[in-house]
ModelCIF file with pLDDT and N, C-alpha, C, O atoms, coordinates in Angstrom:
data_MODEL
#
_entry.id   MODEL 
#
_entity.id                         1 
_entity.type                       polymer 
_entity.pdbx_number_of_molecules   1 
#
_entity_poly.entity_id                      1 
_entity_poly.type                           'polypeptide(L)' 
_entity_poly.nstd_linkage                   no 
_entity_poly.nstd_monomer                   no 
_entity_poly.pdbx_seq_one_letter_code       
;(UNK)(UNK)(UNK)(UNK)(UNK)(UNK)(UNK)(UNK)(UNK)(UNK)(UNK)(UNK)(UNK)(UNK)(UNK)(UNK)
(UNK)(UNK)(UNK)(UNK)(UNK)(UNK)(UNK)(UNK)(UNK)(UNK)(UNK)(UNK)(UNK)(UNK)(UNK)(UNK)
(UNK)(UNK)(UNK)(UNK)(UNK)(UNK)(UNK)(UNK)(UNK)(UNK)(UNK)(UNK)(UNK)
;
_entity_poly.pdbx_seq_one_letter_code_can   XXXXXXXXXXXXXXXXXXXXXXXXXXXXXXXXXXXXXXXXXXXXX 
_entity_poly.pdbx_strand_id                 A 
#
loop_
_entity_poly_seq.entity_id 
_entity_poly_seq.num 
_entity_poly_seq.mon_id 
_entity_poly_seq.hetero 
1 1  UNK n 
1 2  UNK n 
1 3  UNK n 
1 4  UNK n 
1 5  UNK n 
1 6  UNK n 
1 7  UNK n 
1 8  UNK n 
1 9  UNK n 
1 10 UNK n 
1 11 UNK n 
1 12 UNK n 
1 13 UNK n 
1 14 UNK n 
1 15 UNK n 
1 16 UNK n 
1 17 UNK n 
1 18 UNK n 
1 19 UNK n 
1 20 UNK n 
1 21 UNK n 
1 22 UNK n 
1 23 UNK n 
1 24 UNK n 
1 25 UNK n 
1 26 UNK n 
1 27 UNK n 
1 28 UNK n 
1 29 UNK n 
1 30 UNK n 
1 31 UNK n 
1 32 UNK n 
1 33 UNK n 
1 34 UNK n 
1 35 UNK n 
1 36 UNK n 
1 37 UNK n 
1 38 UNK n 
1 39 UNK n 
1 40 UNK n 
1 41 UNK n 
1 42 UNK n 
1 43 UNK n 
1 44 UNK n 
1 45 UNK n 
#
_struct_asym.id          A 
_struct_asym.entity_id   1 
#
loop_
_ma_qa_metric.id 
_ma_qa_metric.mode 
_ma_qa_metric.name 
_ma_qa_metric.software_group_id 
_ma_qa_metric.type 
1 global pLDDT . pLDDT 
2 local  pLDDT . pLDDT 
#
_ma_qa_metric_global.metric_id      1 
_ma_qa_metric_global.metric_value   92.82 
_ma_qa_metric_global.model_id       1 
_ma_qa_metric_global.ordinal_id     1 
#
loop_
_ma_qa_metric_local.label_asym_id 
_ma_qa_metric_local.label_comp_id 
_ma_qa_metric_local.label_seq_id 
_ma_qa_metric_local.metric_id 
_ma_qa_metric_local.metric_value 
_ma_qa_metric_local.model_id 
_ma_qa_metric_local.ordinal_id 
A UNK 1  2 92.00 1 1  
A UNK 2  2 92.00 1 2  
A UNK 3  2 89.00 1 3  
A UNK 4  2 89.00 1 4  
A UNK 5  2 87.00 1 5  
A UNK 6  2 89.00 1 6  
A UNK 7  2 92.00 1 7  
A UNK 8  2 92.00 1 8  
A UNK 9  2 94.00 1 9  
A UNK 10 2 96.00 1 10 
A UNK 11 2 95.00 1 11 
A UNK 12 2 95.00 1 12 
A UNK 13 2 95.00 1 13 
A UNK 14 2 95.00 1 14 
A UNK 15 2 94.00 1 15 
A UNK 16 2 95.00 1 16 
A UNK 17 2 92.00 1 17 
A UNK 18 2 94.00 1 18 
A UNK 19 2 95.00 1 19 
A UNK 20 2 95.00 1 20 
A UNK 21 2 94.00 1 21 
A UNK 22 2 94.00 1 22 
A UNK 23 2 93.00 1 23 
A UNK 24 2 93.00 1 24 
A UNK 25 2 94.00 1 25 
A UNK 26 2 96.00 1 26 
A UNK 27 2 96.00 1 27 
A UNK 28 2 95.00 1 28 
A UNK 29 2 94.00 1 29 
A UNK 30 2 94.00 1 30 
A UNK 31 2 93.00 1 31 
A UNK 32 2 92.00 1 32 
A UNK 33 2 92.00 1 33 
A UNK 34 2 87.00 1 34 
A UNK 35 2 84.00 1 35 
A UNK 36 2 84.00 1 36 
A UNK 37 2 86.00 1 37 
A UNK 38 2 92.00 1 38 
A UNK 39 2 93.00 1 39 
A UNK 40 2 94.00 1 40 
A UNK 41 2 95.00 1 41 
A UNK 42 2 96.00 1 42 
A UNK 43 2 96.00 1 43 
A UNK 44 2 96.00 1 44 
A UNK 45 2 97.00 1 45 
#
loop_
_atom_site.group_PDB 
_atom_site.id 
_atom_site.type_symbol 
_atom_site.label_atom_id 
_atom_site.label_alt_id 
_atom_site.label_comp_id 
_atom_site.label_asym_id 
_atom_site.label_entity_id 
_atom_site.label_seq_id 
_atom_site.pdbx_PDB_ins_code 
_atom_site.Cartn_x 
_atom_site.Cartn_y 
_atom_site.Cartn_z 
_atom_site.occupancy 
_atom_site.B_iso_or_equiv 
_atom_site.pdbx_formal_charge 
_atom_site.auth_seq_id 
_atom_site.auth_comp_id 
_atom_site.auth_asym_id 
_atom_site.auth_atom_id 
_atom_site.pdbx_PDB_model_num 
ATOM 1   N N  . UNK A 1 1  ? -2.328  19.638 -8.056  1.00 92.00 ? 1  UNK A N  1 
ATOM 2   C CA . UNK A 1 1  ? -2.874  18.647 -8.989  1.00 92.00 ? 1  UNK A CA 1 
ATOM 3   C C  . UNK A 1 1  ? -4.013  17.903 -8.287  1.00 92.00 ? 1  UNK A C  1 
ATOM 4   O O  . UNK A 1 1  ? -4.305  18.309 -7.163  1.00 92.00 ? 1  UNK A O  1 
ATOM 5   N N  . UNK A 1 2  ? -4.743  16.801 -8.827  1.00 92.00 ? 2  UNK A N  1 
ATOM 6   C CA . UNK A 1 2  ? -5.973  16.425 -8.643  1.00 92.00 ? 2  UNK A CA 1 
ATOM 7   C C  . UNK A 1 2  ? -5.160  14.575 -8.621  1.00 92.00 ? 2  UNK A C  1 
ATOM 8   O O  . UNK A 1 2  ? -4.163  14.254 -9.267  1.00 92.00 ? 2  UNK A O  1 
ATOM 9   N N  . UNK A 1 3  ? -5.957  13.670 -7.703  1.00 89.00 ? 3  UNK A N  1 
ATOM 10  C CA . UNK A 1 3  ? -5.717  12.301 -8.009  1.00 89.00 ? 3  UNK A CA 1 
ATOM 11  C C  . UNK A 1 3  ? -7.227  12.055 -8.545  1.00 89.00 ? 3  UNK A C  1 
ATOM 12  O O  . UNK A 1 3  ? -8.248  12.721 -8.373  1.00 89.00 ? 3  UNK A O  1 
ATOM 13  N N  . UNK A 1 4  ? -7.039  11.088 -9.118  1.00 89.00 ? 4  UNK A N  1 
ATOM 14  C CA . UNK A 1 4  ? -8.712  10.349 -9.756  1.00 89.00 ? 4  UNK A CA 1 
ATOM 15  C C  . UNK A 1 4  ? -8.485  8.856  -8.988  1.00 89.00 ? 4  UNK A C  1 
ATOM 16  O O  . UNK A 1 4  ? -7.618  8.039  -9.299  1.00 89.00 ? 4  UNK A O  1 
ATOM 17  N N  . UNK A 1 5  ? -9.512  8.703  -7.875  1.00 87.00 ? 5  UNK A N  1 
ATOM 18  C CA . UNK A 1 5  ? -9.563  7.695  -7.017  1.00 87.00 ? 5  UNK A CA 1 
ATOM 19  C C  . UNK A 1 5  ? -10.620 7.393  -6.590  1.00 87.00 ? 5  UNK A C  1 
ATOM 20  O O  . UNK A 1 5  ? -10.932 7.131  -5.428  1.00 87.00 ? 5  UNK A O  1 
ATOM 21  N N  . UNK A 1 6  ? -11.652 7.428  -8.133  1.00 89.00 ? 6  UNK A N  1 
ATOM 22  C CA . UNK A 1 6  ? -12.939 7.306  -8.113  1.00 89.00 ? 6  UNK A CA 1 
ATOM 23  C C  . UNK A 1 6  ? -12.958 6.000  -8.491  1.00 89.00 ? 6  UNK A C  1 
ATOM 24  O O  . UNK A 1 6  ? -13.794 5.432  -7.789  1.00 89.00 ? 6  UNK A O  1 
ATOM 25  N N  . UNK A 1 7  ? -12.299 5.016  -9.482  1.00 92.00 ? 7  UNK A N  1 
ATOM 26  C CA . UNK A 1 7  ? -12.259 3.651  -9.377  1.00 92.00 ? 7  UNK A CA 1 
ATOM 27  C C  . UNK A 1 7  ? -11.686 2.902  -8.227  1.00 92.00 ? 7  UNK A C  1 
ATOM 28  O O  . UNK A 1 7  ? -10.484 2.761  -8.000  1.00 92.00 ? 7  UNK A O  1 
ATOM 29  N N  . UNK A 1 8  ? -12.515 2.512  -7.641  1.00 92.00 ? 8  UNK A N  1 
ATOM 30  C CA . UNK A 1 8  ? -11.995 1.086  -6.642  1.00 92.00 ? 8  UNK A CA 1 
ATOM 31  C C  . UNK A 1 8  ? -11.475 0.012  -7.342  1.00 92.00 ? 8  UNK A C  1 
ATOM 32  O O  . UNK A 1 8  ? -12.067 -0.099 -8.416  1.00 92.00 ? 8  UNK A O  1 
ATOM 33  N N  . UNK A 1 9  ? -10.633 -0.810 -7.188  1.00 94.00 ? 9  UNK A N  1 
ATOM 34  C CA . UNK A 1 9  ? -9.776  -1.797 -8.023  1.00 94.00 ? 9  UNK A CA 1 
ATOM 35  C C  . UNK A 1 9  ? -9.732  -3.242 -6.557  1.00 94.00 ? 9  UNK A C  1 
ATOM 36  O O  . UNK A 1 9  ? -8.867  -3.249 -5.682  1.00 94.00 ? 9  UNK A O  1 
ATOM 37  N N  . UNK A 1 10 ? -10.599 -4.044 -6.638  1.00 96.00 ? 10 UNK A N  1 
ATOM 38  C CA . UNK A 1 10 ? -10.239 -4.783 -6.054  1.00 96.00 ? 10 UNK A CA 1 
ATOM 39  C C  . UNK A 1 10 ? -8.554  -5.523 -6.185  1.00 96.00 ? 10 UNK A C  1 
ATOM 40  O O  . UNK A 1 10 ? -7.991  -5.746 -7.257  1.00 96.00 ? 10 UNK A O  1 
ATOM 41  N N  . UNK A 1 11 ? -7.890  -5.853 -4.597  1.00 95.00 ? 11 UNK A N  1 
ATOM 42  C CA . UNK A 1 11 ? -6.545  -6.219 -4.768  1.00 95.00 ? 11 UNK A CA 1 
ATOM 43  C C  . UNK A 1 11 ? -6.002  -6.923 -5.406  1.00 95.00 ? 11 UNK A C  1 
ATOM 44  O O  . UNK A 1 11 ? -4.784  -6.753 -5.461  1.00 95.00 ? 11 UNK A O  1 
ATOM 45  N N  . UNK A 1 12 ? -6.663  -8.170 -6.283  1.00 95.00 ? 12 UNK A N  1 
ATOM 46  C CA . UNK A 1 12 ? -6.672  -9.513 -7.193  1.00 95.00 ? 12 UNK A CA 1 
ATOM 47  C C  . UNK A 1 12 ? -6.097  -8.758 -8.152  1.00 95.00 ? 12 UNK A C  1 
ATOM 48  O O  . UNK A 1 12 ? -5.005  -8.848 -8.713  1.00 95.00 ? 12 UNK A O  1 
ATOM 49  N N  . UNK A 1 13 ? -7.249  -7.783 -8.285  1.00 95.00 ? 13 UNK A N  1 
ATOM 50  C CA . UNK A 1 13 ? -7.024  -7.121 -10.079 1.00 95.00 ? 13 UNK A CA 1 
ATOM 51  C C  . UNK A 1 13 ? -6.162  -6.304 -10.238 1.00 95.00 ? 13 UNK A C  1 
ATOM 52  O O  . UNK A 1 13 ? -6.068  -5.876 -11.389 1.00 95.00 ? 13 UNK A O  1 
ATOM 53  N N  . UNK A 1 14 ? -4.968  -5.624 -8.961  1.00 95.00 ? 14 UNK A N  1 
ATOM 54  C CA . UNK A 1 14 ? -3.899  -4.518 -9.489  1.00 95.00 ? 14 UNK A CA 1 
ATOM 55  C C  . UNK A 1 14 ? -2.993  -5.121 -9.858  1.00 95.00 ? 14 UNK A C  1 
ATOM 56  O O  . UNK A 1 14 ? -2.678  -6.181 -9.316  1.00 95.00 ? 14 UNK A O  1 
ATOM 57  N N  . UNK A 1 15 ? -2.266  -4.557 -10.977 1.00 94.00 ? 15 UNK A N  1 
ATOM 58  C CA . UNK A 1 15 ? -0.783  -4.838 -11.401 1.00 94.00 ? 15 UNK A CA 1 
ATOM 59  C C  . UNK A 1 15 ? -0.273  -3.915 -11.635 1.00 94.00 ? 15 UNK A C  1 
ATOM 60  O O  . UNK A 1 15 ? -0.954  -2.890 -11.650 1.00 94.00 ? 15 UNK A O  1 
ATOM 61  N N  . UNK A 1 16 ? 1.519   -3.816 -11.999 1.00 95.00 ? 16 UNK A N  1 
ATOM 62  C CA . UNK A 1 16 ? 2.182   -3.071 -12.040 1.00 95.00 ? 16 UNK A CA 1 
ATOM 63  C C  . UNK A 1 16 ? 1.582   -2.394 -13.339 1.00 95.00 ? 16 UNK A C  1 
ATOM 64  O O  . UNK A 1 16 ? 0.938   -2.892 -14.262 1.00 95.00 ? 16 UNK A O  1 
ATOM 65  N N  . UNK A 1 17 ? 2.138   -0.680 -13.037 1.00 92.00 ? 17 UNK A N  1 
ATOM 66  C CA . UNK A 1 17 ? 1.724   0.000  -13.382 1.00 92.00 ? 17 UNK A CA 1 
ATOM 67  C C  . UNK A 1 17 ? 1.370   1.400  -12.858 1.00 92.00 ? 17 UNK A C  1 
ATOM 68  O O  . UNK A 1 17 ? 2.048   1.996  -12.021 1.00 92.00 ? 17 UNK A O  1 
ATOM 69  N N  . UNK A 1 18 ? 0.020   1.968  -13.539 1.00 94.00 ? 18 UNK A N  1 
ATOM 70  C CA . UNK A 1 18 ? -0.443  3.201  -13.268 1.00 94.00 ? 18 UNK A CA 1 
ATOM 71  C C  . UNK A 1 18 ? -0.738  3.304  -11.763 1.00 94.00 ? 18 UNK A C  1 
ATOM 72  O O  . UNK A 1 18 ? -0.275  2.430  -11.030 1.00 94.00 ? 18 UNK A O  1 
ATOM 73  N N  . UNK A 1 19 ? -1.628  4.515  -11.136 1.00 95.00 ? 19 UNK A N  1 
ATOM 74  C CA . UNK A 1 19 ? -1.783  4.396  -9.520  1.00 95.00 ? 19 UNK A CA 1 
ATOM 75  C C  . UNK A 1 19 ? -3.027  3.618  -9.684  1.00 95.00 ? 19 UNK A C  1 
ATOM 76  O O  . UNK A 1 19 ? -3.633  3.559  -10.754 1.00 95.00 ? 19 UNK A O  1 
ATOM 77  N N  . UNK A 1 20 ? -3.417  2.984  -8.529  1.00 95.00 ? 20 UNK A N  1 
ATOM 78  C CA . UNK A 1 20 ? -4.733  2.097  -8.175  1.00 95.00 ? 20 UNK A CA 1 
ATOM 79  C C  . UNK A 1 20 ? -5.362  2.611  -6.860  1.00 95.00 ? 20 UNK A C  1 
ATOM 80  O O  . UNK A 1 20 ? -4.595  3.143  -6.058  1.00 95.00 ? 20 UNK A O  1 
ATOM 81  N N  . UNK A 1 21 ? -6.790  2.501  -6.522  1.00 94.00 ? 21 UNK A N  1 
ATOM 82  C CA . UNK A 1 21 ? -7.331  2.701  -5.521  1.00 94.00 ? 21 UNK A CA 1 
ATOM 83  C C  . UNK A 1 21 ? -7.644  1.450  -4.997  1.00 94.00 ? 21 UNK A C  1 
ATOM 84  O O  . UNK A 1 21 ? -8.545  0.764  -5.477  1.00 94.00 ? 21 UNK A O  1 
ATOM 85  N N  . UNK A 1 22 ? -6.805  1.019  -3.820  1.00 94.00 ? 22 UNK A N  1 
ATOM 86  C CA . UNK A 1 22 ? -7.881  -0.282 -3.124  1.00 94.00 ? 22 UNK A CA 1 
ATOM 87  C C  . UNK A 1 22 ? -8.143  -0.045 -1.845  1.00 94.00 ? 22 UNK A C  1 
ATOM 88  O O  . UNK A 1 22 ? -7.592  0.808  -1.149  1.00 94.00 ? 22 UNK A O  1 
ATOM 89  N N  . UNK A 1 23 ? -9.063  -0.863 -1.492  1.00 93.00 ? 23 UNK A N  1 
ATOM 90  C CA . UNK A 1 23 ? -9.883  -0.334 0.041   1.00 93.00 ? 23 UNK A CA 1 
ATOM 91  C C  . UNK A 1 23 ? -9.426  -2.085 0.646   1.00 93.00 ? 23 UNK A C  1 
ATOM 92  O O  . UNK A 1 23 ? -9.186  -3.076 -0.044  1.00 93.00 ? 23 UNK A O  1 
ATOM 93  N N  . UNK A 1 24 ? -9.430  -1.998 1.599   1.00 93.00 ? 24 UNK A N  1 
ATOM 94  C CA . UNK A 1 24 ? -9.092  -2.745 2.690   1.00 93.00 ? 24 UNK A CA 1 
ATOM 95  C C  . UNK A 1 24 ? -9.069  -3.390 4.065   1.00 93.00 ? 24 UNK A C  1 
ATOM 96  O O  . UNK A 1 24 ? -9.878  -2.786 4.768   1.00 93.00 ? 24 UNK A O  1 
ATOM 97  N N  . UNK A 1 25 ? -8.506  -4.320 4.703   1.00 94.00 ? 25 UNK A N  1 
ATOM 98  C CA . UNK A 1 25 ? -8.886  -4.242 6.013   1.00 94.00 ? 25 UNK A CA 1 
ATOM 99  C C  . UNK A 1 25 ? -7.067  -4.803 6.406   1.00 94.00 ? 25 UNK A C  1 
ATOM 100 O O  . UNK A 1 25 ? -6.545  -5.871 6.086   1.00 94.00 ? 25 UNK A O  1 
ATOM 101 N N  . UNK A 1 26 ? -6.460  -3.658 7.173   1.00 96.00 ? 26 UNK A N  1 
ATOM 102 C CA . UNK A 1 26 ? -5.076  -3.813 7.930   1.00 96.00 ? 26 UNK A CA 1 
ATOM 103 C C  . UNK A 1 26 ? -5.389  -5.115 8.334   1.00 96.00 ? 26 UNK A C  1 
ATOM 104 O O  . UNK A 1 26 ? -6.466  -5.367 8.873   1.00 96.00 ? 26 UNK A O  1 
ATOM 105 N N  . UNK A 1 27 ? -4.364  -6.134 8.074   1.00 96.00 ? 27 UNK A N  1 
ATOM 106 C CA . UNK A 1 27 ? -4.166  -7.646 8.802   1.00 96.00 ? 27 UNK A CA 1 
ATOM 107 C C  . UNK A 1 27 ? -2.884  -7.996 9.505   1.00 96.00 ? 27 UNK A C  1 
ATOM 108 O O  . UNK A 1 27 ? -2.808  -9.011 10.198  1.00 96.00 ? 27 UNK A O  1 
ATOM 109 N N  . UNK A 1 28 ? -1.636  -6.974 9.296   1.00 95.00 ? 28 UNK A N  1 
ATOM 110 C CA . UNK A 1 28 ? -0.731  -7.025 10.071  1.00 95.00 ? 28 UNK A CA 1 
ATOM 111 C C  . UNK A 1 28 ? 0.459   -5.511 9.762   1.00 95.00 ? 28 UNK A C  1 
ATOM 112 O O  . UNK A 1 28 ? 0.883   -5.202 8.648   1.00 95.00 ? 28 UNK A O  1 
ATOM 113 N N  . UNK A 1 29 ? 0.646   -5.090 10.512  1.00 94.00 ? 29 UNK A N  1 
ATOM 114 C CA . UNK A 1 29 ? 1.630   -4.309 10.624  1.00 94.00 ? 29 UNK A CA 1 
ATOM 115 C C  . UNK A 1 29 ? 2.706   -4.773 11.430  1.00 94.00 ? 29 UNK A C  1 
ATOM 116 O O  . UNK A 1 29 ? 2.623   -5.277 12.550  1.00 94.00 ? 29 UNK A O  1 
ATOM 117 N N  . UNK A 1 30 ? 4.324   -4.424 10.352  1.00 94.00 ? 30 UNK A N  1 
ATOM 118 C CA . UNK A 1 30 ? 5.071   -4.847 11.451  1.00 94.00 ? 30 UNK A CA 1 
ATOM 119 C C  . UNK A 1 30 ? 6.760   -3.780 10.798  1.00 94.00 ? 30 UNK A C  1 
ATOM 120 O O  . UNK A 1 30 ? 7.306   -3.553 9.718   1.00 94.00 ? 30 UNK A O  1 
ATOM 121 N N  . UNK A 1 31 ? 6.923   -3.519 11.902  1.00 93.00 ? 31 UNK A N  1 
ATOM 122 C CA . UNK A 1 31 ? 7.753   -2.329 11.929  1.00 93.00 ? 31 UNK A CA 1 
ATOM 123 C C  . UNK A 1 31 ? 8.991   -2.999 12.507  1.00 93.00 ? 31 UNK A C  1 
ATOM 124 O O  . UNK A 1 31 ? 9.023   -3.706 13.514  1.00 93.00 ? 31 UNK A O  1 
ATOM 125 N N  . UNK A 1 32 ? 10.380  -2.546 11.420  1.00 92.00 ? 32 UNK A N  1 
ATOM 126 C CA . UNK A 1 32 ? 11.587  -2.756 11.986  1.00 92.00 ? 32 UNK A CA 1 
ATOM 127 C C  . UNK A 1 32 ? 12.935  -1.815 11.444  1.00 92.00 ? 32 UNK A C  1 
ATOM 128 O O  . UNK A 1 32 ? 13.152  -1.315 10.340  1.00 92.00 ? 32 UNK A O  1 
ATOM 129 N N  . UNK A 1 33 ? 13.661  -1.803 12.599  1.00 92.00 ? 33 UNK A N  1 
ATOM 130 C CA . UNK A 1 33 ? 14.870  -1.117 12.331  1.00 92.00 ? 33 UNK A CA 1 
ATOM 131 C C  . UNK A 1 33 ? 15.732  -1.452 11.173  1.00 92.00 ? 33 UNK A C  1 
ATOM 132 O O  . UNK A 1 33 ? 15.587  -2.563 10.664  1.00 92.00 ? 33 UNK A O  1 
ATOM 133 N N  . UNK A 1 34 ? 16.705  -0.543 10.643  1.00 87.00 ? 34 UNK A N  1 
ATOM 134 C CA . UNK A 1 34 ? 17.654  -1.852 9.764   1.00 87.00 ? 34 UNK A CA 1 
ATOM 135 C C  . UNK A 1 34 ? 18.844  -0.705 9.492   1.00 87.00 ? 34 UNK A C  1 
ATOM 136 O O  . UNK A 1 34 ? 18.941  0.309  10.182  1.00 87.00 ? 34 UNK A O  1 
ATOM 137 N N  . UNK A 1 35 ? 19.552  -0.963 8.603   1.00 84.00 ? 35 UNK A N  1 
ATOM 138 C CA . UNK A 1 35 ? 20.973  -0.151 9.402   1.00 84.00 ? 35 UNK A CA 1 
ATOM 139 C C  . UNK A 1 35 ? 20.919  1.224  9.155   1.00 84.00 ? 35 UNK A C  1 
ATOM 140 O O  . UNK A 1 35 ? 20.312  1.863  8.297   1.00 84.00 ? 35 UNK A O  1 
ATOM 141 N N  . UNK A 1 36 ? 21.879  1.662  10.325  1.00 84.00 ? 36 UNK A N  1 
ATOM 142 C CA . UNK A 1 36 ? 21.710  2.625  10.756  1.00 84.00 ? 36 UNK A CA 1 
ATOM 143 C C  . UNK A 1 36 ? 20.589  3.586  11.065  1.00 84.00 ? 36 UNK A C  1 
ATOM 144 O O  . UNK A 1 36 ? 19.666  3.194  11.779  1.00 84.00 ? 36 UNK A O  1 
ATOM 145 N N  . UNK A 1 37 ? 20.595  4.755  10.605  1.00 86.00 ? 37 UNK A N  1 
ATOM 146 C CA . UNK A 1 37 ? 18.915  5.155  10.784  1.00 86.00 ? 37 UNK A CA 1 
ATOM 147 C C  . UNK A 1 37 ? 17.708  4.614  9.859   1.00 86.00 ? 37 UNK A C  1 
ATOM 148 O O  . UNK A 1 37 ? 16.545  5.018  9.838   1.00 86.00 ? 37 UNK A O  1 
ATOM 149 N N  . UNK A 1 38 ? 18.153  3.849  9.295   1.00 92.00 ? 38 UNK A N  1 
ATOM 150 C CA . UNK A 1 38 ? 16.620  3.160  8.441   1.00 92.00 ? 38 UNK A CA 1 
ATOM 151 C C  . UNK A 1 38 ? 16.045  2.878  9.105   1.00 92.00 ? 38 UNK A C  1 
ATOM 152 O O  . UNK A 1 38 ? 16.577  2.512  10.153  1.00 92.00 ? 38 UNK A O  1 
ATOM 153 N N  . UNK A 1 39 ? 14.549  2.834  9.005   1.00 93.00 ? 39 UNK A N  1 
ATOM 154 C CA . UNK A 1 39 ? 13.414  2.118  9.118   1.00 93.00 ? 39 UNK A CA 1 
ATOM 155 C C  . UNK A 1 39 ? 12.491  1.724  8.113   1.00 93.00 ? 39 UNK A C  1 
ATOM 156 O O  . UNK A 1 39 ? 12.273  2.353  7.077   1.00 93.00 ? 39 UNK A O  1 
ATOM 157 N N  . UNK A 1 40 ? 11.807  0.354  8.557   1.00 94.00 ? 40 UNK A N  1 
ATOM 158 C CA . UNK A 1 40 ? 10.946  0.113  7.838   1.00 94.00 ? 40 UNK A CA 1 
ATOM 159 C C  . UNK A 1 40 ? 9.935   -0.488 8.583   1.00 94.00 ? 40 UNK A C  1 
ATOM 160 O O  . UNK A 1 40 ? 10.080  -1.295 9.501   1.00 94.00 ? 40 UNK A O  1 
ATOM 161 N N  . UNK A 1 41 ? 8.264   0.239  7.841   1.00 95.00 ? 41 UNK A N  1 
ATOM 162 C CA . UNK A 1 41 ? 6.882   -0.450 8.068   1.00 95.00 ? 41 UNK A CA 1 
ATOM 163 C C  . UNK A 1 41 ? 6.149   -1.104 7.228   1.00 95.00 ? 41 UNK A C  1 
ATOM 164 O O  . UNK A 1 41 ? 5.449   -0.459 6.448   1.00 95.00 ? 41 UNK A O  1 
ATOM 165 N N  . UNK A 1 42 ? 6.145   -2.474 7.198   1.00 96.00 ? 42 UNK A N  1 
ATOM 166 C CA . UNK A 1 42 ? 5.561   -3.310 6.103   1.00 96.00 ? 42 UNK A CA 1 
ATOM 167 C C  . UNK A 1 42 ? 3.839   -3.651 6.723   1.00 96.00 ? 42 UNK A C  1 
ATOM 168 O O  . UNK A 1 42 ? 3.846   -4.247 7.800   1.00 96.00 ? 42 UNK A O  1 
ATOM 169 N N  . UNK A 1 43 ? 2.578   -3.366 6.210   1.00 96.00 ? 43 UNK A N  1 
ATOM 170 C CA . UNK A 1 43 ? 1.671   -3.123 6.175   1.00 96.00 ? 43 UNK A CA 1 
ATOM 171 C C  . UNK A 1 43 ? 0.827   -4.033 5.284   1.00 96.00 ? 43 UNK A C  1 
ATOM 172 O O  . UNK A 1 43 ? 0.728   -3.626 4.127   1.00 96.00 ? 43 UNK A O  1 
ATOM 173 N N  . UNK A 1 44 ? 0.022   -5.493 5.647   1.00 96.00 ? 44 UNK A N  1 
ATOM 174 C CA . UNK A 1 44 ? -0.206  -6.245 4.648   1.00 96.00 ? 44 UNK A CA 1 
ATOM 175 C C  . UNK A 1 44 ? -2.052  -5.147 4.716   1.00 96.00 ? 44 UNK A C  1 
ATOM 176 O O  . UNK A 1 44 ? -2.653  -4.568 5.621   1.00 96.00 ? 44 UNK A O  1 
ATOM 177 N N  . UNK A 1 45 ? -2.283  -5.345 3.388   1.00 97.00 ? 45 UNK A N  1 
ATOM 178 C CA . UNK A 1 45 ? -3.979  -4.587 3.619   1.00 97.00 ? 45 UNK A CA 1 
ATOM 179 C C  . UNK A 1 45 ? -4.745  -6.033 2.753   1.00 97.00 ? 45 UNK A C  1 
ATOM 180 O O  . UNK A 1 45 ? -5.965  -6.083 2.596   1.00 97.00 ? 45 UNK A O  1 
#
């Protein structure tokens, strides 16, 4: 299949819903264990 990720969507303007394209700048990553083998990486853009 094909994505269409020719609209940029500034972050203000997404809401729930369909897929969105936003562009960004990483401001924090932060990675943690949680039970058992879970993990999680929360990624603010």
């Amino acid at each position: 299949r094909y994505e269409d990720r020719r609209v940029v969507t500034p972050i203000r303007e997404a809401c729930e819903g369909p897929p969105v394209t936003c562009i960004g700048k990483v401001t924090l990553a932060s990675f943690r264990r949680m039970r058992g083998r879970m993990s999680m990486l929360k990624v603010l853009v």
